[in-house]
Protein backbone atom coordinates (compact mmCIF):
# COMPACT_ATOMS: atom_id res chain seq x y z
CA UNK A 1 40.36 -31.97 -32.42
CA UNK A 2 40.28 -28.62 -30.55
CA UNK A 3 40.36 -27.72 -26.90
CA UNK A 4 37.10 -25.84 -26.29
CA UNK A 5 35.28 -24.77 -23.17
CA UNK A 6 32.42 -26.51 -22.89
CA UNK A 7 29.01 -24.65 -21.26
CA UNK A 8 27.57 -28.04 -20.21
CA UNK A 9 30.31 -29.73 -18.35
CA UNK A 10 32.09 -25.92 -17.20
CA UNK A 11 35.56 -26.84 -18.17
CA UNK A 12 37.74 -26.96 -21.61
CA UNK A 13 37.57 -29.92 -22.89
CA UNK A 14 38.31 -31.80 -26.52
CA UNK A 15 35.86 -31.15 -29.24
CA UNK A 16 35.75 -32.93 -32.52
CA UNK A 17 35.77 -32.25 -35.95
CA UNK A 18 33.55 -33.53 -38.45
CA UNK A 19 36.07 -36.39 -39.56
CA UNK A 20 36.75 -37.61 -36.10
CA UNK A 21 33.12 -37.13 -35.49
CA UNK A 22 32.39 -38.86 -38.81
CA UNK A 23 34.36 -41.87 -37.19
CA UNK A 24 32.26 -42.35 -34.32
CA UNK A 25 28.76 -41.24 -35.19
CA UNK A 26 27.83 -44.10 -36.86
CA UNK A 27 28.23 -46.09 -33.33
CA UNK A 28 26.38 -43.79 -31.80
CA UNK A 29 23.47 -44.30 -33.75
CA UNK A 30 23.00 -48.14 -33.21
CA UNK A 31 20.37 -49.10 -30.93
CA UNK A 32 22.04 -49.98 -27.12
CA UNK A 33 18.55 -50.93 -25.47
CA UNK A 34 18.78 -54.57 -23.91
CA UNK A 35 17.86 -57.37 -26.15
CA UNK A 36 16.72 -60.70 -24.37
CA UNK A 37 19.73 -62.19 -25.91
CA UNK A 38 22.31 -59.29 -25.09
CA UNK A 39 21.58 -59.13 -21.22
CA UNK A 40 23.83 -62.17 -20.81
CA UNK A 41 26.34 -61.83 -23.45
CA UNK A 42 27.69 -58.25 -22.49
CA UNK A 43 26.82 -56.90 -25.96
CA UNK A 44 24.71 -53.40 -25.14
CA UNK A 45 27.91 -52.58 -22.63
CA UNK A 46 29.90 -53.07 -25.15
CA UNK A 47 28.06 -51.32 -27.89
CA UNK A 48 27.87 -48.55 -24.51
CA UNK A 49 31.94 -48.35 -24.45
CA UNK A 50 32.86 -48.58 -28.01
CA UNK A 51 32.18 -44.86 -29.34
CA UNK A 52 33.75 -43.84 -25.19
CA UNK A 53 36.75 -45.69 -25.88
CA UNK A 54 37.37 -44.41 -29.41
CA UNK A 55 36.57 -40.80 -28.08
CA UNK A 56 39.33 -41.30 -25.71
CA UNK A 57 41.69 -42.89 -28.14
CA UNK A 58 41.39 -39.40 -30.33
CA UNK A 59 41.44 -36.52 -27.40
CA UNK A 60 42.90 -38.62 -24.78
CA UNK A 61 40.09 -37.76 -22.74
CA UNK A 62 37.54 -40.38 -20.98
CA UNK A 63 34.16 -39.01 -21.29
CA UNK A 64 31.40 -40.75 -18.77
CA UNK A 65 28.38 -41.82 -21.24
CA UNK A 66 28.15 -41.71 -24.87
CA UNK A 67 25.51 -39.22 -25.31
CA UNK A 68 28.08 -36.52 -24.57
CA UNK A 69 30.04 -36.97 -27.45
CA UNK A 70 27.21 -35.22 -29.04
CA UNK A 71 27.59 -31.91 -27.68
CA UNK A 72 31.70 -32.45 -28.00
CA UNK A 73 31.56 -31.44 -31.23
CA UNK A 74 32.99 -28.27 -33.37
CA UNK A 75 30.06 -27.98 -35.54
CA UNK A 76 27.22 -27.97 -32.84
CA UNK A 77 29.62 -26.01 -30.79
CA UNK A 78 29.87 -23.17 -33.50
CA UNK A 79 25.88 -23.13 -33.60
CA UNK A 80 25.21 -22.38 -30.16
């Protein structure tokens, strides 16, 4: 993990590196839309929280959705 400032959210922030990253990506690739069986259980807003909590649980930093753990990373940082 590195402190970074980040363009899209216009602070510095905690960025990943490919093994942290490596830790949560593959949560972030399972499919969250709403089953029929899932709206009643809880399950997509838990598979929602999961890769957020274990961000946090790394930087210490509560992001507000998943998708921008994407751009919180060193290697797409380094590209832009």
């Amino acid at each position: 993990m590195e402190m970074l400032y980040c363009s899209h959210c216009e602070k510095e922030l905690p960025f990943l590196d490919e093994v942290e990253f490596g830790i949560i990506s593959p949560l972030l690739s399972v499919n969250t839309a709403t089953p029929p069986s899932a709206a009643d259980n809880g399950e997509t807003a838990l598979l929602q929280r999961i890769p957020i909590d274990i961000f946090e649980s790394i930087t210490g930093h509560r992001l507000l959705c998943r998708s921008e753990i994407h751009h919180h990373r060193l290697a797409v940082y380094s590209e832009e």
